[in-house]
C-alpha atoms as a PDB file:
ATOM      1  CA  UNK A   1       0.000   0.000   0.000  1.00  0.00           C
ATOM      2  CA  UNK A   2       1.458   3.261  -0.772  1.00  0.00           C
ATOM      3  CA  UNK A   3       1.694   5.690   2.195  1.00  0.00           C
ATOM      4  CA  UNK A   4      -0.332   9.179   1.612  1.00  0.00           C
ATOM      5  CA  UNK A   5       2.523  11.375   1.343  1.00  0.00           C
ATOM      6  CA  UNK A   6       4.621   9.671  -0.799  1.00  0.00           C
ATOM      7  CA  UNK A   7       5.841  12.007  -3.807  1.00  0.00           C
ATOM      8  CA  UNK A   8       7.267   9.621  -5.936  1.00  0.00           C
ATOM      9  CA  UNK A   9       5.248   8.565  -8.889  1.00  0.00           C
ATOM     10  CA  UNK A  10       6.485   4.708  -9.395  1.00  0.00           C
ATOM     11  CA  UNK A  11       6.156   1.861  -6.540  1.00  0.00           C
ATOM     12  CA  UNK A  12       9.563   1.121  -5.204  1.00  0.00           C
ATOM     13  CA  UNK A  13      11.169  -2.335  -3.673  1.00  0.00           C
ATOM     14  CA  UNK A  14      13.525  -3.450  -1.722  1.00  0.00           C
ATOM     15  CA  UNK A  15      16.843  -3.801  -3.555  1.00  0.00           C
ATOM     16  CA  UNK A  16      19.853  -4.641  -1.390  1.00  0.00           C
ATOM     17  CA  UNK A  17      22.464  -5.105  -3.341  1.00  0.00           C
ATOM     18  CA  UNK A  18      26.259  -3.091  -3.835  1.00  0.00           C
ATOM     19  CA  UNK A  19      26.211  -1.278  -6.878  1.00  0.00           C
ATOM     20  CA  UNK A  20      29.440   0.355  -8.752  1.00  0.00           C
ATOM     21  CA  UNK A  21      29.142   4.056 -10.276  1.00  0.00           C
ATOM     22  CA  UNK A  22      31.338   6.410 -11.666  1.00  0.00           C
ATOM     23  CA  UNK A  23      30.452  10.659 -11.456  1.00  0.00           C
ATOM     24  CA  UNK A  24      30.400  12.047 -14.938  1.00  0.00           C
ATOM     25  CA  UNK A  25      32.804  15.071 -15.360  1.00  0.00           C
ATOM     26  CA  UNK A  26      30.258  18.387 -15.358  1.00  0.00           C
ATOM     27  CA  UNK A  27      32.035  20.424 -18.098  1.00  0.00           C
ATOM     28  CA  UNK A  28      32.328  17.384 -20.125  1.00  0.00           C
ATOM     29  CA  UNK A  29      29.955  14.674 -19.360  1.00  0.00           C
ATOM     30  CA  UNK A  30      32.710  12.207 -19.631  1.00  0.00           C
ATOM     31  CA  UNK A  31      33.766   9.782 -17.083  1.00  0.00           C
ATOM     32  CA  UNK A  32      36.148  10.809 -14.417  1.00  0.00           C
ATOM     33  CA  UNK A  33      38.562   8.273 -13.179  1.00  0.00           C
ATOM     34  CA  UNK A  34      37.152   7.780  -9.925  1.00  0.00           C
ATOM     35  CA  UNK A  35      34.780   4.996  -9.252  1.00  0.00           C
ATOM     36  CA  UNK A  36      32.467   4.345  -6.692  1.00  0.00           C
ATOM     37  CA  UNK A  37      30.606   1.536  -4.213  1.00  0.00           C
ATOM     38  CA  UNK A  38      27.161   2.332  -2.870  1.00  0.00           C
ATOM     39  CA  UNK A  39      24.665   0.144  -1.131  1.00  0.00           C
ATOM     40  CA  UNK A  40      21.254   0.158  -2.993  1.00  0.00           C
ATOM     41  CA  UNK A  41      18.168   0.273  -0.827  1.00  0.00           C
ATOM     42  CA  UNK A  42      15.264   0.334  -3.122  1.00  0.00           C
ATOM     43  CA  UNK A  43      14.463   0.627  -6.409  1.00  0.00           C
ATOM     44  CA  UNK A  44      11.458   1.041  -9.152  1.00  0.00           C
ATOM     45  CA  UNK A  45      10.813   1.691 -13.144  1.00  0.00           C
ATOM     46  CA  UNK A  46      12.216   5.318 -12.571  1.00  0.00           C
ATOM     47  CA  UNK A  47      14.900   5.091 -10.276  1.00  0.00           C
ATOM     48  CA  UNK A  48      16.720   3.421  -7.261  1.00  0.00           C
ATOM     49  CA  UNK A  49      17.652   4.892  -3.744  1.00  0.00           C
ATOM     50  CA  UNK A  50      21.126   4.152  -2.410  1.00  0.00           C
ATOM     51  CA  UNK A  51      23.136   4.424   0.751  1.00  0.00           C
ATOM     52  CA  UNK A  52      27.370   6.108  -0.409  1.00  0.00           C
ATOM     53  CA  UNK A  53      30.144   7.528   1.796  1.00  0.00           C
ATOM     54  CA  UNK A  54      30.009  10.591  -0.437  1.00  0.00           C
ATOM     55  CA  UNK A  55      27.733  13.619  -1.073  1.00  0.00           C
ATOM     56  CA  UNK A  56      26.531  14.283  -4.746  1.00  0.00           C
ATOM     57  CA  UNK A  57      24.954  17.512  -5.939  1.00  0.00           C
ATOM     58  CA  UNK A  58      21.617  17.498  -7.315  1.00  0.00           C
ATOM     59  CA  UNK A  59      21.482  17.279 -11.477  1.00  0.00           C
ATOM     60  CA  UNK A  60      24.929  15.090 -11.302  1.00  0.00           C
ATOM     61  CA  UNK A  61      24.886  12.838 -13.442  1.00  0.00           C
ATOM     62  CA  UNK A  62      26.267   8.624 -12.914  1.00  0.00           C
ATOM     63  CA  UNK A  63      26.739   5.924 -14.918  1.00  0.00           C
ATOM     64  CA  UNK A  64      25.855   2.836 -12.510  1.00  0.00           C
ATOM     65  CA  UNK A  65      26.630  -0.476 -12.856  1.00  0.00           C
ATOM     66  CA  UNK A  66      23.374  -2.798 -11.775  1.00  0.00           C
ATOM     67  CA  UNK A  67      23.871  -5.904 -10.716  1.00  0.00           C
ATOM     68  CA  UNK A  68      20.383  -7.937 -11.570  1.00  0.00           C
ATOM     69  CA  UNK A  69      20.946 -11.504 -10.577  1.00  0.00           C
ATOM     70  CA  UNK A  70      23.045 -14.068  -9.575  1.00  0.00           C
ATOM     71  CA  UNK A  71      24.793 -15.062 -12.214  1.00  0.00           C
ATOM     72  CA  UNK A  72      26.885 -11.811 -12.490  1.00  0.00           C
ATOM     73  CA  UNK A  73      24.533  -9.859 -14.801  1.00  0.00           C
ATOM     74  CA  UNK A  74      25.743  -6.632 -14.893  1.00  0.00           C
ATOM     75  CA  UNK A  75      23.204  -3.871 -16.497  1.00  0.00           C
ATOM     76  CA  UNK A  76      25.007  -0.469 -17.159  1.00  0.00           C
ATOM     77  CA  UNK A  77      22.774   2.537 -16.870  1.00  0.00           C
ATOM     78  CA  UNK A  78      22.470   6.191 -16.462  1.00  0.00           C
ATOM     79  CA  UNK A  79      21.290   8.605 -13.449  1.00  0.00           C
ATOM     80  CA  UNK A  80      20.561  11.650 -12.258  1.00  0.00           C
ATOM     81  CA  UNK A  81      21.066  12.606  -8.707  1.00  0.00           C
ATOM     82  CA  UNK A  82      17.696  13.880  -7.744  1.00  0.00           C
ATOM     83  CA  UNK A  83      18.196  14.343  -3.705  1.00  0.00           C
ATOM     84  CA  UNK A  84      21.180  13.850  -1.459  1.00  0.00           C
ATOM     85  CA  UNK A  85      20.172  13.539   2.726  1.00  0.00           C
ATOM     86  CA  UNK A  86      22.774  13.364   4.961  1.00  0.00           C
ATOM     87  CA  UNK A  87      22.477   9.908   7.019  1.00  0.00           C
ATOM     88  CA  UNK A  88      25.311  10.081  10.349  1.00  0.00           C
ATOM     89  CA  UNK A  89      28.631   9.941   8.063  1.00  0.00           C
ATOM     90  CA  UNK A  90      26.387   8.288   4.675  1.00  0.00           C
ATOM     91  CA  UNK A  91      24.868   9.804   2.599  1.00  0.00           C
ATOM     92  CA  UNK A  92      21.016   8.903   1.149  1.00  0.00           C
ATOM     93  CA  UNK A  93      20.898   9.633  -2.496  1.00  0.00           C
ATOM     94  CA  UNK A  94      17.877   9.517  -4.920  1.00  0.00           C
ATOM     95  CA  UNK A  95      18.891   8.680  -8.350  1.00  0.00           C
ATOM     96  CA  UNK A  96      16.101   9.302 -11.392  1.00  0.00           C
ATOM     97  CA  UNK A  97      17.205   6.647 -14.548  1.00  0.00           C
ATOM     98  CA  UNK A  98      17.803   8.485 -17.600  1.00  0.00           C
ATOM     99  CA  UNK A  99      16.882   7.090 -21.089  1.00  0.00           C
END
């Protein structure tokens, strides 16, 4: 059941699983040389929440490697960094998919 002030459009699940992204360069849009590990926490058709050691700006964009099964499926994608919350010394980042 979806609680009553929930703002996001799509149904989201639990997804606990490490993920891998890199930060796209803002001047460029290339990728930077440094890469990233991140614990997902949910996820849905428009985007995934995750749990990262680092802060990201709003509109950054993230190419994220998804891991989608056992077998060491590996789905790379795109994101947007729609929210960033600090959580103690984490971080709790909303990431919209981009197609």
């Amino acid at each position: 059941m979806r609680r009553l002030d929930e703002k996001r459009g799509p149904v989201r699940k639990a997804f606990s699983k490490e993920i891998r992204y890199d930060i796209l360069a803002e001047e460029t849009r290339r990728r930077a040389n440094k890469k990233f590990t991140a614990f997902c926490v949910d996820i849905s058709e428009g985007g995934l929440g995750i749990n990262t050691g680092i802060s990201l700006e709003k509109g950054r964009i993230m190419r994220i490697s998804l891991p989608v099964s056992v077998a060491n499926v590996v789905i790379p994608t795109f994101g947007e960094v729609a929210w960033s919350s600090p959580q103690g010394d984490r971080f709790g980042i909303g990431i919209r998919f981009l197609q």
